[in-house]
N, C-alpha and C. Protein backbone atom coordinates (compact mmCIF):
# COMPACT_ATOMS: atom_id res chain seq x y z
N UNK A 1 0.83 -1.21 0.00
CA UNK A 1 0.00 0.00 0.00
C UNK A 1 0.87 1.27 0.00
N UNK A 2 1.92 1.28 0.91
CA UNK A 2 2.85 2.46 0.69
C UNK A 2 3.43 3.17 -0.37
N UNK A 3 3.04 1.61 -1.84
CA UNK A 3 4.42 2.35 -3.08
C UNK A 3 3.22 3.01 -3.60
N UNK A 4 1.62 2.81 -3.54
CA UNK A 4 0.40 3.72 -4.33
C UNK A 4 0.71 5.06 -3.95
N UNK A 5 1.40 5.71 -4.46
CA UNK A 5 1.18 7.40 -4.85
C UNK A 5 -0.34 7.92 -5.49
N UNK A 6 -0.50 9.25 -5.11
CA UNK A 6 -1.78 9.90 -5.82
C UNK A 6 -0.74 10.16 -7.13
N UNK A 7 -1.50 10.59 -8.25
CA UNK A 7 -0.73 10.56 -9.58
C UNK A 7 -0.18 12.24 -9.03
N UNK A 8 1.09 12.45 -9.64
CA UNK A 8 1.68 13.34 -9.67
C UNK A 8 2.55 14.00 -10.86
N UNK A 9 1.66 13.67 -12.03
CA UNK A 9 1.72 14.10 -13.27
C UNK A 9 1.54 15.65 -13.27
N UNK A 10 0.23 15.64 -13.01
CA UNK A 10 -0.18 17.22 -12.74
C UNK A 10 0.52 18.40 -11.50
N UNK A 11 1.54 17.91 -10.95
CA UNK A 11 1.59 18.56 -10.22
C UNK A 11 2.42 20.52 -10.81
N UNK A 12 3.00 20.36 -11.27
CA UNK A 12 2.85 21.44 -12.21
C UNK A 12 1.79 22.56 -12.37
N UNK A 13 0.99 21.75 -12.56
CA UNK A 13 -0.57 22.31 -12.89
C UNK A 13 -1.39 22.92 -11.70
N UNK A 14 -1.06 22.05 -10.45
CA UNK A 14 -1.65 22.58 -9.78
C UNK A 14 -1.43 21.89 -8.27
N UNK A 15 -1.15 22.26 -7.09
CA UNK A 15 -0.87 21.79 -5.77
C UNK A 15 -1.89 22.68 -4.90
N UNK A 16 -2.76 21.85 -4.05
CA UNK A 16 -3.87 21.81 -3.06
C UNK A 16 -2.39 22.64 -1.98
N UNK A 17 -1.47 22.27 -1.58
CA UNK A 17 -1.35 22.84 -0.57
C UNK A 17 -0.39 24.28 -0.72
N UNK A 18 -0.61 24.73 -2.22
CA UNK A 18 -0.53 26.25 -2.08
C UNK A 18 -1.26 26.85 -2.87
N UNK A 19 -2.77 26.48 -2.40
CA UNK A 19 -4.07 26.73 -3.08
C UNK A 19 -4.67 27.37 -1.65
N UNK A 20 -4.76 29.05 -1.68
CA UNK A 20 -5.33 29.50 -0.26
C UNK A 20 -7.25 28.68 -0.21
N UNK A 21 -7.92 28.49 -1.61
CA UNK A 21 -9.06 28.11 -1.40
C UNK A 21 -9.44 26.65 -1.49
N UNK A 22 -8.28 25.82 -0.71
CA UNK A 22 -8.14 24.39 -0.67
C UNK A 22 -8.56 23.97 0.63
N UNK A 23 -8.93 23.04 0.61
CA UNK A 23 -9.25 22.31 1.88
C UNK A 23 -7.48 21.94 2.92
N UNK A 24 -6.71 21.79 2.10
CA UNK A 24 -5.54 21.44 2.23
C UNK A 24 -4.66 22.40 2.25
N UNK A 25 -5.04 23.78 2.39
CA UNK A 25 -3.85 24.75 2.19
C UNK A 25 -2.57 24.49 3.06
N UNK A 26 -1.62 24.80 2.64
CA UNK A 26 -0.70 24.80 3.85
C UNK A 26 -0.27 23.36 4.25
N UNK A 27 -0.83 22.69 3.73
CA UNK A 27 -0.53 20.74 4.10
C UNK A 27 0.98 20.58 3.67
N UNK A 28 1.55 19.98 4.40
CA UNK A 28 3.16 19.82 4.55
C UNK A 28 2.90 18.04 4.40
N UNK A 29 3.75 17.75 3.69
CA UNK A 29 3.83 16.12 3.09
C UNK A 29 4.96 15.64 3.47
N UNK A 30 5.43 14.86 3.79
CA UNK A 30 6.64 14.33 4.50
C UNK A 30 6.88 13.21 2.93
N UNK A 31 8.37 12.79 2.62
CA UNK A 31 8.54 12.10 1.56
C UNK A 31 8.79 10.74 2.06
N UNK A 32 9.20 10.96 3.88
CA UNK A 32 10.20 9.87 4.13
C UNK A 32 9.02 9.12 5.60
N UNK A 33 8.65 10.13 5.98
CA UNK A 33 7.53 9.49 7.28
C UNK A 33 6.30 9.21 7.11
N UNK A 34 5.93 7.99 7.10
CA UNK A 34 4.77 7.27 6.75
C UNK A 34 3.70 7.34 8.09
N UNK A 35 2.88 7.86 8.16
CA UNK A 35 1.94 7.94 9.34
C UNK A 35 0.47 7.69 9.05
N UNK A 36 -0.17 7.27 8.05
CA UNK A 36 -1.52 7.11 7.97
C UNK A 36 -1.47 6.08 7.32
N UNK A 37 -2.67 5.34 7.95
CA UNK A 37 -2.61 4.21 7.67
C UNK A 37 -4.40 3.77 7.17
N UNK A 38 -4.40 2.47 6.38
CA UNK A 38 -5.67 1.93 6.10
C UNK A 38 -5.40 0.49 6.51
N UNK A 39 -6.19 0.34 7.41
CA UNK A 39 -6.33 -0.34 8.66
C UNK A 39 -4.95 -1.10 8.88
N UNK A 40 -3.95 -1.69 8.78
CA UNK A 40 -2.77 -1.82 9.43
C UNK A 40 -2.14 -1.64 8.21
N UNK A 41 -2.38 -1.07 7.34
CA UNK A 41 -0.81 -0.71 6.26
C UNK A 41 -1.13 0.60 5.94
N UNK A 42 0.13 0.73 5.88
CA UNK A 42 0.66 2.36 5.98
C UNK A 42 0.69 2.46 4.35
N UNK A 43 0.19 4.05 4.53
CA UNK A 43 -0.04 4.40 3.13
C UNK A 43 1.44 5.62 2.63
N UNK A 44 0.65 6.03 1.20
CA UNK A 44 2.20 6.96 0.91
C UNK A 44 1.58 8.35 1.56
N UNK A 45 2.54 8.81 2.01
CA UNK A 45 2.41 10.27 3.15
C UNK A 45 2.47 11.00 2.07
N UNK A 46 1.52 11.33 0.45
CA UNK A 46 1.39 12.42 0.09
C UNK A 46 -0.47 12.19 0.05
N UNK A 47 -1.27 11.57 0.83
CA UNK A 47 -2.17 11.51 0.46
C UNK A 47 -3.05 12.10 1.87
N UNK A 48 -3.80 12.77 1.35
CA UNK A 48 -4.61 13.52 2.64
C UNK A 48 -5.63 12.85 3.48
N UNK A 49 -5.44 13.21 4.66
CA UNK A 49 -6.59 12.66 5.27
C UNK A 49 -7.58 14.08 5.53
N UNK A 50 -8.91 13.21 5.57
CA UNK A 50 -9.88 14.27 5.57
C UNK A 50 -10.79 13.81 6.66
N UNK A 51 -10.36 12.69 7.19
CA UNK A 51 -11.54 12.46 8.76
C UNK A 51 -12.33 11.45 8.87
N UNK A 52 -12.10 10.54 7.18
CA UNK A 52 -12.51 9.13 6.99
C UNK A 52 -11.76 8.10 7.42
N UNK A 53 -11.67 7.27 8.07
CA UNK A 53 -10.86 6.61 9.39
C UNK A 53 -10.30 5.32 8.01
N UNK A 54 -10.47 5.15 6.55
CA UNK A 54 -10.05 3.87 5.68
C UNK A 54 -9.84 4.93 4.71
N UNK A 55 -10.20 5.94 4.10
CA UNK A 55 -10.18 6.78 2.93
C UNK A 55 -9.74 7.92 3.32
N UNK A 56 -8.86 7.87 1.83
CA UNK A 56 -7.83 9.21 1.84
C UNK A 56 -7.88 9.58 0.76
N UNK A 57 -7.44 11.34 0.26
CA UNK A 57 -7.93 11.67 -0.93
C UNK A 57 -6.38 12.60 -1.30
N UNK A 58 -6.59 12.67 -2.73
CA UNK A 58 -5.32 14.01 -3.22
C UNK A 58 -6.30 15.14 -4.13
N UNK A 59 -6.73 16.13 -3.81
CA UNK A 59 -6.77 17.06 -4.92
C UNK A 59 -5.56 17.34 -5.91
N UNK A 60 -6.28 16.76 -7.19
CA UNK A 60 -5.44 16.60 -8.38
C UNK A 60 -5.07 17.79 -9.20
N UNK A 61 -6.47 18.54 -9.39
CA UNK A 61 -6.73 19.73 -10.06
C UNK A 61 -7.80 20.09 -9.58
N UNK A 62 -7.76 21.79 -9.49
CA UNK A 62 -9.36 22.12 -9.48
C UNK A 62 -9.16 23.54 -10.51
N UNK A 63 -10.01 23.58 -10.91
CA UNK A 63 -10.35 25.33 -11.79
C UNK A 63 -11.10 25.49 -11.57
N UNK A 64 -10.99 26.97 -10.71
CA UNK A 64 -12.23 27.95 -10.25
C UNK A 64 -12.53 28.65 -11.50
N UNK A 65 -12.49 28.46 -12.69
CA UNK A 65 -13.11 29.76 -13.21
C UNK A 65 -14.20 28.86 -14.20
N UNK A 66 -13.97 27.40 -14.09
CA UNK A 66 -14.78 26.46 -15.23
C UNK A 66 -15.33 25.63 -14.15
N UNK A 67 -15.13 25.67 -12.57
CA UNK A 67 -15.88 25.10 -11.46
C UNK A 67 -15.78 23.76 -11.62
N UNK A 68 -14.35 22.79 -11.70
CA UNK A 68 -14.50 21.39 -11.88
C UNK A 68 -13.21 21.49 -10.68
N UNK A 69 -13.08 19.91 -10.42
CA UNK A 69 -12.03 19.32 -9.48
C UNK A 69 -12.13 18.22 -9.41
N UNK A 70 -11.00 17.88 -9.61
CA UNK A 70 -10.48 16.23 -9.92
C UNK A 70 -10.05 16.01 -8.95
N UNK A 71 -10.78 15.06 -7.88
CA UNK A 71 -9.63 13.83 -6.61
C UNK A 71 -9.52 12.56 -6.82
N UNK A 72 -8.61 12.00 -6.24
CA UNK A 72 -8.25 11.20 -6.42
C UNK A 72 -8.08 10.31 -5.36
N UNK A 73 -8.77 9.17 -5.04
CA UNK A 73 -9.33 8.59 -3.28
C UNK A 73 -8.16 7.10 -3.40
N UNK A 74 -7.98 6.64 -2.27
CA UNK A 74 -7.56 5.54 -1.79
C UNK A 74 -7.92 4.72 -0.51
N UNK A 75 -8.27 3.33 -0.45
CA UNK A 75 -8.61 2.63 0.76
C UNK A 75 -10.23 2.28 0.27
N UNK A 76 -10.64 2.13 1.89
CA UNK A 76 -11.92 1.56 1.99
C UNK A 76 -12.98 2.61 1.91
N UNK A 77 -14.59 2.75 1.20
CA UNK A 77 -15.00 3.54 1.17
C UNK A 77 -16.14 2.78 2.04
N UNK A 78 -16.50 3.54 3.86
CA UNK A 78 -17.18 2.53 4.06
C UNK A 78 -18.89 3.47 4.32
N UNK A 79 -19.58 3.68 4.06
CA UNK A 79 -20.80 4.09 4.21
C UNK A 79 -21.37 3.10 5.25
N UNK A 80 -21.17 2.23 5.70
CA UNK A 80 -21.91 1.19 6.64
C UNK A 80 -21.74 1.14 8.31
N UNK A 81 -20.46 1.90 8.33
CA UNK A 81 -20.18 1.65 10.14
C UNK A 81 -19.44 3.33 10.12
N UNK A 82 -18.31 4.03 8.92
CA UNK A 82 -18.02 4.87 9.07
C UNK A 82 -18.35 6.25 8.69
N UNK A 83 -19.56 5.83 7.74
CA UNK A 83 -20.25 6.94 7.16
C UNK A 83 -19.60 7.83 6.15
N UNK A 84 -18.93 7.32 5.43
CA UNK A 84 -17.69 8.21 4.77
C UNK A 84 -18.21 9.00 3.62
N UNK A 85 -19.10 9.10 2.99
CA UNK A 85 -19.81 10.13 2.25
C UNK A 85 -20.23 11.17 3.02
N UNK A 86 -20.42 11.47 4.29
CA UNK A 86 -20.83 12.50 5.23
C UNK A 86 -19.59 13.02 5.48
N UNK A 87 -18.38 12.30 5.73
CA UNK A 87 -16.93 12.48 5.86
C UNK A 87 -16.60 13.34 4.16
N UNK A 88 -17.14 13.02 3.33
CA UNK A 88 -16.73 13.44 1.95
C UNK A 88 -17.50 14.81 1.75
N UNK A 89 -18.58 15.04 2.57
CA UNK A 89 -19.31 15.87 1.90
C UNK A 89 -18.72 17.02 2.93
N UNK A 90 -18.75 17.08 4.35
CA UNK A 90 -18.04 18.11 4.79
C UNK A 90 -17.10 18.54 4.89
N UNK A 91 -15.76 17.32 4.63
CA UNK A 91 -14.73 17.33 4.86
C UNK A 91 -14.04 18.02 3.28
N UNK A 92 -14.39 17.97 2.11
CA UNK A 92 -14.15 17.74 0.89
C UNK A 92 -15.28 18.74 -0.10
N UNK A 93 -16.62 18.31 -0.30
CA UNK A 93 -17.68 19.13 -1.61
C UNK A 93 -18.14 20.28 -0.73
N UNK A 94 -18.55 20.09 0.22
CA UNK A 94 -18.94 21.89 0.78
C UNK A 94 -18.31 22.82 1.33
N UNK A 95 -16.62 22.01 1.54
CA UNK A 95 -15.65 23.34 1.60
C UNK A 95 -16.02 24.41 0.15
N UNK A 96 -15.45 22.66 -0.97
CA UNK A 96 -14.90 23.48 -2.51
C UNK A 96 -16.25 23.76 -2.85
N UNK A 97 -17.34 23.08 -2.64
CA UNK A 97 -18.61 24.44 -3.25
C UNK A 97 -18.94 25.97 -2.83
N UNK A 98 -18.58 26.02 -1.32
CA UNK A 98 -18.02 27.47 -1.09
C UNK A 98 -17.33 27.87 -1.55
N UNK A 99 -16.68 27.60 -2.45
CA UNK A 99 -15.53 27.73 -2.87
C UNK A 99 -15.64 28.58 -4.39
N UNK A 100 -16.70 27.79 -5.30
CA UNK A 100 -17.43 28.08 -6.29
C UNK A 100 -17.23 26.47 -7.03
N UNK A 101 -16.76 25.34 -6.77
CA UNK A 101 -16.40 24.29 -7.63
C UNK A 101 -17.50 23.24 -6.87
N UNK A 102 -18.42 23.04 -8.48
CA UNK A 102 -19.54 22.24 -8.79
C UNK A 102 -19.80 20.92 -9.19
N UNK A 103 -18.35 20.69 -10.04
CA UNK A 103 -18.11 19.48 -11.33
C UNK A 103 -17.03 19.05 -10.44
N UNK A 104 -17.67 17.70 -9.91
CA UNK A 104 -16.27 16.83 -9.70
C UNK A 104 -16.47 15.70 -10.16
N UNK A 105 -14.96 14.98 -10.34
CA UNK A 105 -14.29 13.73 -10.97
C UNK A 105 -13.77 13.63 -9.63
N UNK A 106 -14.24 12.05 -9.49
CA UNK A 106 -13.48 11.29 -8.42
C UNK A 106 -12.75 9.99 -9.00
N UNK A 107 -11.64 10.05 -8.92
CA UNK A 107 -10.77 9.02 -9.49
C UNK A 107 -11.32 7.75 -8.12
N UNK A 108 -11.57 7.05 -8.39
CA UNK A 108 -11.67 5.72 -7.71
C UNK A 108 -10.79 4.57 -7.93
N UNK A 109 -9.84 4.13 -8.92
CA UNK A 109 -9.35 2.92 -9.09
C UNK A 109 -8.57 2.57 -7.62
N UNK A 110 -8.04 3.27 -6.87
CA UNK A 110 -7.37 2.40 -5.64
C UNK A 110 -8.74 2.62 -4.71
N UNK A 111 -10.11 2.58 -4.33
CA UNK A 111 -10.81 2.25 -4.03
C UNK A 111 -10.81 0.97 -3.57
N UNK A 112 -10.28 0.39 -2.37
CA UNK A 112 -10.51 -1.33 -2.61
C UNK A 112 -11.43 -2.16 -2.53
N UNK A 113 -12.30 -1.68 -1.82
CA UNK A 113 -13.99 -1.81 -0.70
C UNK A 113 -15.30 -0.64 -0.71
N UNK A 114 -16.62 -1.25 -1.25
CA UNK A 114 -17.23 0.09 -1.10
C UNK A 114 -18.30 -0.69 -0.06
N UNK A 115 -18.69 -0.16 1.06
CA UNK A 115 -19.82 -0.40 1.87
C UNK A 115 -20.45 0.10 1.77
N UNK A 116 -22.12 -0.25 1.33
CA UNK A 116 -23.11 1.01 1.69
C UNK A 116 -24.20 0.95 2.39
N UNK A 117 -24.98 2.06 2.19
CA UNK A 117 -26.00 1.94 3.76
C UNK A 117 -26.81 2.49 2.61
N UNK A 118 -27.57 3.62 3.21
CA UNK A 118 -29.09 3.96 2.43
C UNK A 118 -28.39 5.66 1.41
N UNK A 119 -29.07 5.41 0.81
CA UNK A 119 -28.56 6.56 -0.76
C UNK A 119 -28.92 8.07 0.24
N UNK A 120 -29.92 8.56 1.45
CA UNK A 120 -29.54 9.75 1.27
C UNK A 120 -28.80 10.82 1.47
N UNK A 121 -27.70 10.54 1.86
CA UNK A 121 -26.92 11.61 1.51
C UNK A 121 -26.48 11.83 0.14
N UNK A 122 -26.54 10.51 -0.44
CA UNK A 122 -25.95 10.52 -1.81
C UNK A 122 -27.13 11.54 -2.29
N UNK A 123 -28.37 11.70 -2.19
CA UNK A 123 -29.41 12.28 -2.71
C UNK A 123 -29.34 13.98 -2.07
N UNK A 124 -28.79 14.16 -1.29
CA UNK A 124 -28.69 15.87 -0.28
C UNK A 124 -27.57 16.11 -1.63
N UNK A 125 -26.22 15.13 -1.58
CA UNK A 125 -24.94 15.50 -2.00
C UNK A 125 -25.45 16.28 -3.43
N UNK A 126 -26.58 15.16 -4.15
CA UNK A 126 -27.00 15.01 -5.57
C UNK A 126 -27.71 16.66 -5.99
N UNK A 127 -28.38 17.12 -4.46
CA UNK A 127 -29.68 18.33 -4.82
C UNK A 127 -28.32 19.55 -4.65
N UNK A 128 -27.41 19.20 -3.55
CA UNK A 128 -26.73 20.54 -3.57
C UNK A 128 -25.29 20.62 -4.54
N UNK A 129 -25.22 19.74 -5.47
CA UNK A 129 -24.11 20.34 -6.49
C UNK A 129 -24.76 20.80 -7.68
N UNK A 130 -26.12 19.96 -8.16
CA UNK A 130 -27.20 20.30 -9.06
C UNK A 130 -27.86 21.61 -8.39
N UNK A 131 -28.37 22.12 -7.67
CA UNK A 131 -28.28 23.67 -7.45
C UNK A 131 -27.28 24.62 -8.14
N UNK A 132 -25.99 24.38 -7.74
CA UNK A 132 -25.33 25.36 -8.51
C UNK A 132 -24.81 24.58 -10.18
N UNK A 133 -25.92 23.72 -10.61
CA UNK A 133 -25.36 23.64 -11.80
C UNK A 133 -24.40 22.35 -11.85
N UNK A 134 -23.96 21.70 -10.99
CA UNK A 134 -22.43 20.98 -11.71
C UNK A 134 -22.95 19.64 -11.55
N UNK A 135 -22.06 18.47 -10.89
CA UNK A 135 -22.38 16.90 -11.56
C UNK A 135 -21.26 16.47 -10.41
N UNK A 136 -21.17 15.37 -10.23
CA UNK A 136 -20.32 14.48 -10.06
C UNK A 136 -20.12 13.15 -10.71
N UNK A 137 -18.99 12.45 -11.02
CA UNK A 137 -18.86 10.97 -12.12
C UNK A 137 -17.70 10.57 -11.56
N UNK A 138 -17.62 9.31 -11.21
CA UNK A 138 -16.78 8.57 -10.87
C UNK A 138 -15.93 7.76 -11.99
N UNK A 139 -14.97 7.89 -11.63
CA UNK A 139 -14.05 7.72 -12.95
C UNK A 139 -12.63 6.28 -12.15
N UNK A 140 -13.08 4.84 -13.31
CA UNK A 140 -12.20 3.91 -12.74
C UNK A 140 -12.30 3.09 -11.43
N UNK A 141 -13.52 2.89 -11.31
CA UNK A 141 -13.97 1.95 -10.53
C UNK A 141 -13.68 0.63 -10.72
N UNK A 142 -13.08 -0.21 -9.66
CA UNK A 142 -12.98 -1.78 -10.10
C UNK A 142 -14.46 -2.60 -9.97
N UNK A 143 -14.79 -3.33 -10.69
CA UNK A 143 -15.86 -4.39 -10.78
C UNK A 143 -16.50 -4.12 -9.85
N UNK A 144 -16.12 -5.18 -8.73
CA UNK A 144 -16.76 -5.17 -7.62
C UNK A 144 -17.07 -4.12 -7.07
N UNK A 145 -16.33 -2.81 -6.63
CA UNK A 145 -16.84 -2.09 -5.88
C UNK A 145 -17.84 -1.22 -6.74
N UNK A 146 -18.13 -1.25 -8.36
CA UNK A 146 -19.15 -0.50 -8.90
C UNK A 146 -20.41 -1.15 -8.83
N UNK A 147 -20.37 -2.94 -8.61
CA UNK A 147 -21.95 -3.79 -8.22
C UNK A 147 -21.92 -2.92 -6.87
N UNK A 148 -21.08 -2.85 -5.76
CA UNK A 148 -21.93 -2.60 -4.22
C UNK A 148 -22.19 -1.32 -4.65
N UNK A 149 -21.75 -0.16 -5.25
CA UNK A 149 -22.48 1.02 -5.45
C UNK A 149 -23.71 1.21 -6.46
N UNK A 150 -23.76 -0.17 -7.25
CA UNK A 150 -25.24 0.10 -7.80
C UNK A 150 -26.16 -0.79 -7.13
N UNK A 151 -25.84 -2.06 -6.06
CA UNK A 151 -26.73 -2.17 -5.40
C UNK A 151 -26.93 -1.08 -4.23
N UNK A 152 -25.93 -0.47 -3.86
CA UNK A 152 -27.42 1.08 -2.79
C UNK A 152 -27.45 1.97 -3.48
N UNK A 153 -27.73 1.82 -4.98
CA UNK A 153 -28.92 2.56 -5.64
C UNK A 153 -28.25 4.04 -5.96
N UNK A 154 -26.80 3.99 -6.00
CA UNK A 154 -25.77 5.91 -5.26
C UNK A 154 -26.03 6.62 -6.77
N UNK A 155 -26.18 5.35 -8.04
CA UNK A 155 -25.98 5.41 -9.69
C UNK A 155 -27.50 6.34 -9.98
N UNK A 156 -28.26 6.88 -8.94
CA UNK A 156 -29.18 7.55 -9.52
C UNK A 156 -28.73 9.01 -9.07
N UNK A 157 -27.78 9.43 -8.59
CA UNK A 157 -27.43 10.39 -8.18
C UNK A 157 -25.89 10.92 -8.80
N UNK A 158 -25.47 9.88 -9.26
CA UNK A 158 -23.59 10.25 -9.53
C UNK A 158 -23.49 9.01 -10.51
N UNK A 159 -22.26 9.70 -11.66
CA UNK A 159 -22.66 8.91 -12.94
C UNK A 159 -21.34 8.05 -12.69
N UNK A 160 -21.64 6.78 -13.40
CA UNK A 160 -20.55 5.63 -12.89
C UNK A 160 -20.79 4.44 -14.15
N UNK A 161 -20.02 4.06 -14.16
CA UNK A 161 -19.91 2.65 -15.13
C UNK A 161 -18.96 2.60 -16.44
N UNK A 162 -19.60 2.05 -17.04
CA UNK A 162 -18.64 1.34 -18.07
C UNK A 162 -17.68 2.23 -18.64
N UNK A 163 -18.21 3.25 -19.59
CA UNK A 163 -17.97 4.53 -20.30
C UNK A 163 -16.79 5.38 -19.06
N UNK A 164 -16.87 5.66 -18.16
CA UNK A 164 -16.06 6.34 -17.40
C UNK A 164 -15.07 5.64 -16.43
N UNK A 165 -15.07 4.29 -16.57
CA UNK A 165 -14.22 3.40 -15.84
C UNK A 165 -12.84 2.84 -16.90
N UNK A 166 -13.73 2.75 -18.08
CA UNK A 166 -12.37 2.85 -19.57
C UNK A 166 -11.66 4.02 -20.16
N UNK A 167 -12.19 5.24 -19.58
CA UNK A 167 -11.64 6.27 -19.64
C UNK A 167 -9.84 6.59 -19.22
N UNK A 168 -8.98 6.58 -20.30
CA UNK A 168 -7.88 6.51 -19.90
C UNK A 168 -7.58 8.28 -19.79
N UNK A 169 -7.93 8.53 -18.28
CA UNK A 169 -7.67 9.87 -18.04
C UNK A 169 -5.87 10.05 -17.41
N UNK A 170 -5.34 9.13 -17.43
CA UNK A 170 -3.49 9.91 -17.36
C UNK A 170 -3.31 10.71 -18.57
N UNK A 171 -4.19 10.08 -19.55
CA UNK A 171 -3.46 10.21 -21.34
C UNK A 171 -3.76 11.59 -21.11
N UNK A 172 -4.39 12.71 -20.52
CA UNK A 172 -4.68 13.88 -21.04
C UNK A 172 -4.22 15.19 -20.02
N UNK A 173 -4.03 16.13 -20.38
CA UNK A 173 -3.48 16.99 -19.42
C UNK A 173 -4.82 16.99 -18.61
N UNK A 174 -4.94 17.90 -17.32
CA UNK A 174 -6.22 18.25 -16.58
C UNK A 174 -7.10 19.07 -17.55
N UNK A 175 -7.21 19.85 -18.39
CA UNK A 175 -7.82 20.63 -19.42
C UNK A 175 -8.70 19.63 -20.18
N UNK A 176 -8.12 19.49 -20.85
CA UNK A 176 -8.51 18.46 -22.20
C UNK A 176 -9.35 17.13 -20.98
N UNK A 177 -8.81 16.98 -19.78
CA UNK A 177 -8.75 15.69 -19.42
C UNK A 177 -11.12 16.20 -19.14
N UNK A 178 -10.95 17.83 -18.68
CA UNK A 178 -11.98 18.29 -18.13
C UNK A 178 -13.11 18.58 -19.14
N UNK A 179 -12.35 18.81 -20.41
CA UNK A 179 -13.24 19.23 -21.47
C UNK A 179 -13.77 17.39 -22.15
N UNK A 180 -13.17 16.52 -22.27
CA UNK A 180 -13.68 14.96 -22.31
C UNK A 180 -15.19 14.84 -21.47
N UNK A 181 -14.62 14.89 -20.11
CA UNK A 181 -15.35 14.68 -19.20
C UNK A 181 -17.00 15.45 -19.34
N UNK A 182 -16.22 16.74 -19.52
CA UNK A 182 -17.82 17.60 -19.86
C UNK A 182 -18.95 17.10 -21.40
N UNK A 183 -18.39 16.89 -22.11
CA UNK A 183 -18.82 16.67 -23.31
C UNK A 183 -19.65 14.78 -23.25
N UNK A 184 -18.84 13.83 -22.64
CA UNK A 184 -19.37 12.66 -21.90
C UNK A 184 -20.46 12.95 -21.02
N UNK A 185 -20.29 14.17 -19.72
CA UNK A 185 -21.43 14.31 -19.09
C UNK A 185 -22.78 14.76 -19.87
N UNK A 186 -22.61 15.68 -21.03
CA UNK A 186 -23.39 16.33 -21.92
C UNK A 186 -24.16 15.24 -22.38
N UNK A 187 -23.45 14.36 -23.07
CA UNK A 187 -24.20 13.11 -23.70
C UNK A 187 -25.01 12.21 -22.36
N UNK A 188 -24.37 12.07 -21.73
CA UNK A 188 -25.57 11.38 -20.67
C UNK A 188 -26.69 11.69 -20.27
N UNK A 189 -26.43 13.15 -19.99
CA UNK A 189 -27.68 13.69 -20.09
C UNK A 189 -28.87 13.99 -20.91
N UNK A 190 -28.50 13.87 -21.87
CA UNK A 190 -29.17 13.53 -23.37
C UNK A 190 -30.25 12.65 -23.34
């Protein structure tokens, strides 16, 4: 679990912790001290914790002026004992919707586990990014954990499956990677 890095392609482009309107401003990353862990293995110390006791996240990119943000999660996502969408929504979407950012991409492939309980928060999460307009789509989900998220029903609220799990989003800068994404969301909605 330690050698999984958040991708650090983009970093160029853009770093959460000298972003004053980040959840993460100011976050100091250690290269060499490993301290967070998903449940006894230690993860790589560039990945944030946000207050979910198995899940950890990296803001990849965000643009305030086109209101999207790309994270990028690792570990267990457990909705069943730890509530971690309530952990996601305060800790993470209603900072950056104060923020003005509407459109998020959640990278899921190191996702290992999804637990779920009952859809509504997924349905609060669903009314308050659709208020100001934006979406959320999960991007790279493994098998299994996209059956436990369409059995609690989360797929009527946040777009997920086939089409956005084959999506080879390294191939593209964050731009292009955002303008894909929008034009895919366009058609779904269709």
């Amino acid at each position: 679990m330690h050698d999984l890095e958040p991708y650090y392609q983009w970093q160029h482009f853009y770093d959460a912790s000298e972003d004053q309107r980040s959840p993460f401003y100011k976050t100091i990353h250690s290269e060499f001290e490993f301290t967070n862990k998903i449940y006894n293995y230690l993860i790589h110390p560039q990945w944030n914790d946000f207050g979910a006791n198995n899940l950890y996240v990296k803001v990849l990119f965000v643009d305030y002026d086109t209101q999207h943000a790309i994270l990028e999660f690792i570990g267990e996502w457990d909705d069943c004992i730890d509530n971690d969408i309530l952990n996601i929504i305060k800790g993470l979407v209603n900072p950056m919707l104060a923020e003005g950012i509407s459109k998020f991409v959640f990278v899921l492939e190191n996702v290992l586990n999804f637990h779920g309980s009952d859809d509504l928060y997924y349905e609060e999460l669903y009314e308050n990014v659709k208020d100001e307009d934006g979406w959320i789509v999960f991007v790279g989900l493994l098998p299994h954990v996209e059956a436990e998220m369409r059995k609690s029903r989360i797929h009527r609220y946040i777009d997920f499956g086939e089409e956005w799990n084959e999506l080879p989003w390294r191939r593209y800068n964050p731009d292009l990677l955002l303008e894909k994404i929008e034009s895919m969301q366009q058609l779904s909605l269709e």
